[in-house]
C-alpha atoms as a PDB file:
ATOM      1  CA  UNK A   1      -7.997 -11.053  -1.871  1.00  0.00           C
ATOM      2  CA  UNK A   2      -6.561  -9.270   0.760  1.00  0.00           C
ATOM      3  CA  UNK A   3      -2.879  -8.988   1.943  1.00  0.00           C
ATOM      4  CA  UNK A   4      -2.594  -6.805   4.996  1.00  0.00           C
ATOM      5  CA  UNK A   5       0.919  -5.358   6.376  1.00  0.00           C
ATOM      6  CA  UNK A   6       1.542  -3.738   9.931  1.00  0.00           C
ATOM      7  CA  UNK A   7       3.192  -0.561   9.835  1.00  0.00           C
ATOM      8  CA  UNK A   8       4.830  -1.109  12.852  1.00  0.00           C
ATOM      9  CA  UNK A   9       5.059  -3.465  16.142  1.00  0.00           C
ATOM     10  CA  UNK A  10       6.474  -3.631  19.792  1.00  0.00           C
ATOM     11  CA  UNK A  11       8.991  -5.825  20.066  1.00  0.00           C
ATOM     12  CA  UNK A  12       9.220  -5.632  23.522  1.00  0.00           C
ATOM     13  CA  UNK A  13       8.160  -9.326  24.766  1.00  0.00           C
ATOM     14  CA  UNK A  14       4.648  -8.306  26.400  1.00  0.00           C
ATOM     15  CA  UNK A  15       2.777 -10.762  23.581  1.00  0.00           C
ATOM     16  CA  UNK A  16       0.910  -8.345  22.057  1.00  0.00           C
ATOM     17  CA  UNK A  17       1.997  -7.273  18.125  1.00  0.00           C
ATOM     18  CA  UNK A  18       5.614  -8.282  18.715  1.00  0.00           C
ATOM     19  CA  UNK A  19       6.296  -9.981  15.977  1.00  0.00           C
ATOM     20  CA  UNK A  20       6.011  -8.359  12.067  1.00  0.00           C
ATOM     21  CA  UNK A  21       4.759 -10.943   9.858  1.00  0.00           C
ATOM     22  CA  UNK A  22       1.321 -10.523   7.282  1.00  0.00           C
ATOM     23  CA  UNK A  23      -1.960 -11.549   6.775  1.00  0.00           C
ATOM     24  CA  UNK A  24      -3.887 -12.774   3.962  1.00  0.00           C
ATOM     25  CA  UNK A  25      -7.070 -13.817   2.750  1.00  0.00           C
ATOM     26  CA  UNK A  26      -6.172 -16.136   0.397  1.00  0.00           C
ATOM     27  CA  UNK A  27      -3.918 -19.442   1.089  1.00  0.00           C
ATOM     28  CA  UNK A  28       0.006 -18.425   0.376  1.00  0.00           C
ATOM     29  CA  UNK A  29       2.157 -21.081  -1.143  1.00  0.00           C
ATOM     30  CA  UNK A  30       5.787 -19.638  -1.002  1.00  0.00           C
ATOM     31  CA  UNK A  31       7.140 -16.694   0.405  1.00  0.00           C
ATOM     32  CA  UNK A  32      10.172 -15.084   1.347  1.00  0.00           C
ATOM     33  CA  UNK A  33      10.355 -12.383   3.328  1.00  0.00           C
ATOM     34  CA  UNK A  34      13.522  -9.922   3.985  1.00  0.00           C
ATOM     35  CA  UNK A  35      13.735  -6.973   6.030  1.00  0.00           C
ATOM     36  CA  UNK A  36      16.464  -4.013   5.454  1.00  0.00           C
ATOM     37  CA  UNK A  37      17.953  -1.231   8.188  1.00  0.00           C
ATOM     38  CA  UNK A  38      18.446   2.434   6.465  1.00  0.00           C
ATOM     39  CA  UNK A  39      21.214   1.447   5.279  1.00  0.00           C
ATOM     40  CA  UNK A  40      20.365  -1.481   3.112  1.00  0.00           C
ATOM     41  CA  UNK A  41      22.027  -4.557   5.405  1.00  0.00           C
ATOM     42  CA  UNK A  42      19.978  -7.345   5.444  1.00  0.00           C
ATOM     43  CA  UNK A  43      18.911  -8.416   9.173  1.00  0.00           C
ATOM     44  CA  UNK A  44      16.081 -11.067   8.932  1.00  0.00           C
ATOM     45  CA  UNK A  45      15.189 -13.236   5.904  1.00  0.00           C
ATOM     46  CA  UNK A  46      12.454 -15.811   6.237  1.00  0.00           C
ATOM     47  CA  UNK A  47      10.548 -18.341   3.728  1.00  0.00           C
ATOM     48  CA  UNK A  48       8.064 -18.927   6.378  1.00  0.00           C
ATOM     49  CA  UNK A  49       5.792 -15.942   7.026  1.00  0.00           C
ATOM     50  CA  UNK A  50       4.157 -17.662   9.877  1.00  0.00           C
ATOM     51  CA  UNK A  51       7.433 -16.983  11.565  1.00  0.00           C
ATOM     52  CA  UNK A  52       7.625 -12.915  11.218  1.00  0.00           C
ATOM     53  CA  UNK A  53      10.149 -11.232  12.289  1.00  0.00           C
ATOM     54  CA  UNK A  54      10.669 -11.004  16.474  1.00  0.00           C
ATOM     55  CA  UNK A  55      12.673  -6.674  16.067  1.00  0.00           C
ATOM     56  CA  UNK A  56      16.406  -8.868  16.729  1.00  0.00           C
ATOM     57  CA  UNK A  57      19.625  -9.043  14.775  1.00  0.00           C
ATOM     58  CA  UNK A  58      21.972 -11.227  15.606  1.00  0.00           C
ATOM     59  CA  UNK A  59      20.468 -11.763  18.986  1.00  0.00           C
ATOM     60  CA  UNK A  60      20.262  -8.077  19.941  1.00  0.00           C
ATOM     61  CA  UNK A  61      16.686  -6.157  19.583  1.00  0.00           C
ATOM     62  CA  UNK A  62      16.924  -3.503  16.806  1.00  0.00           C
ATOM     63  CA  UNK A  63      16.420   0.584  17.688  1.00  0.00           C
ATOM     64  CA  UNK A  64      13.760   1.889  17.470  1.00  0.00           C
ATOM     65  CA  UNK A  65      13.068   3.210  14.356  1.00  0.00           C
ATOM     66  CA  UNK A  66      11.959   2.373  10.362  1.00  0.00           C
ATOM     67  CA  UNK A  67      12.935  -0.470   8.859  1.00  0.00           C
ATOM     68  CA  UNK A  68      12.173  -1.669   4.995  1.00  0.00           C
ATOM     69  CA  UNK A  69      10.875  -4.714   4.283  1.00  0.00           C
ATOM     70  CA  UNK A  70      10.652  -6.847   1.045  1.00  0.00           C
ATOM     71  CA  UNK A  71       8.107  -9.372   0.742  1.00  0.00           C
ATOM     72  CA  UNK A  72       7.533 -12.143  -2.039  1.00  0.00           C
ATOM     73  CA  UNK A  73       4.701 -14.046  -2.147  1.00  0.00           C
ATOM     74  CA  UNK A  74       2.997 -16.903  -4.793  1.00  0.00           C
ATOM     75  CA  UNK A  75      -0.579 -17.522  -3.556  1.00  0.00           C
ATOM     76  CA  UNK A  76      -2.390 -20.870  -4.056  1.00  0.00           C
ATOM     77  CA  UNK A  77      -3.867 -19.735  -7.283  1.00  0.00           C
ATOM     78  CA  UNK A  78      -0.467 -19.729  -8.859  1.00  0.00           C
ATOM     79  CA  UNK A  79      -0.658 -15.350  -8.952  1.00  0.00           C
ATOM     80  CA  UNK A  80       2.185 -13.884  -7.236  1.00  0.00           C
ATOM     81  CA  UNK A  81       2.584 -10.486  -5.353  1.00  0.00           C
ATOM     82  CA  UNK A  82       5.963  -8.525  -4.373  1.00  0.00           C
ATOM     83  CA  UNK A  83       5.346  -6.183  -1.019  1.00  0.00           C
ATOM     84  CA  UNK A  84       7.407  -3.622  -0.308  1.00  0.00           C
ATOM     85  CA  UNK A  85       7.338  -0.770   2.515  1.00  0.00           C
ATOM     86  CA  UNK A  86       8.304   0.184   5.952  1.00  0.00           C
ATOM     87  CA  UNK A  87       7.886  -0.873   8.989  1.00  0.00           C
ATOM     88  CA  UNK A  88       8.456   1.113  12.426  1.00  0.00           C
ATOM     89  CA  UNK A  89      10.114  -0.528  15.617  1.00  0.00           C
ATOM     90  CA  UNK A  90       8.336   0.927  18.796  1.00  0.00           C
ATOM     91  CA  UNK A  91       8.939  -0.217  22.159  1.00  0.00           C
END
């Protein structure tokens, strides 16, 4: 299996790699996925990875800059995976 992670995307509403979300080779079940500023506030939190996160809080589009994500995932084989890393805001 393979679970791959961006570390970073353009927010910036051209349609190309502006939205953070993963991809897998295996079927996912559940998920949850939350994603942190520097200084640990949470701004996005999904159970639906096919959403991904669009670079906004609260309507505005983050800085540019590193963000940390936290991802929790049960695949359709019952094993489960936690993710957790950085991801870069460019514009």
């Amino acid at each position: 299996k393979e679970t791959l992670v961006p570390n970073a995307f353009s927010p910036n509403g051209d349609g190309k790699n502006d939205l953070f979300k993963i991809l897998s080779t295996e079927a996912i079940t559940a998920s949850n996925m939350k994603i942190y500023n520097r200084w640990g506030i949470l701004l996005f939190e999904s159970s639906d990875l096919a959403i991904g996160w669009d670079g906004t809080y609260k309507n505005v589009v983050a800085e540019i800059g590193v963000y940390l994500y936290q991802i929790e995932i049960t695949f359709a084989n019952g094993e489960k995976e936690v993710l957790k890393g950085n991801v870069t805001v460019v514009l």
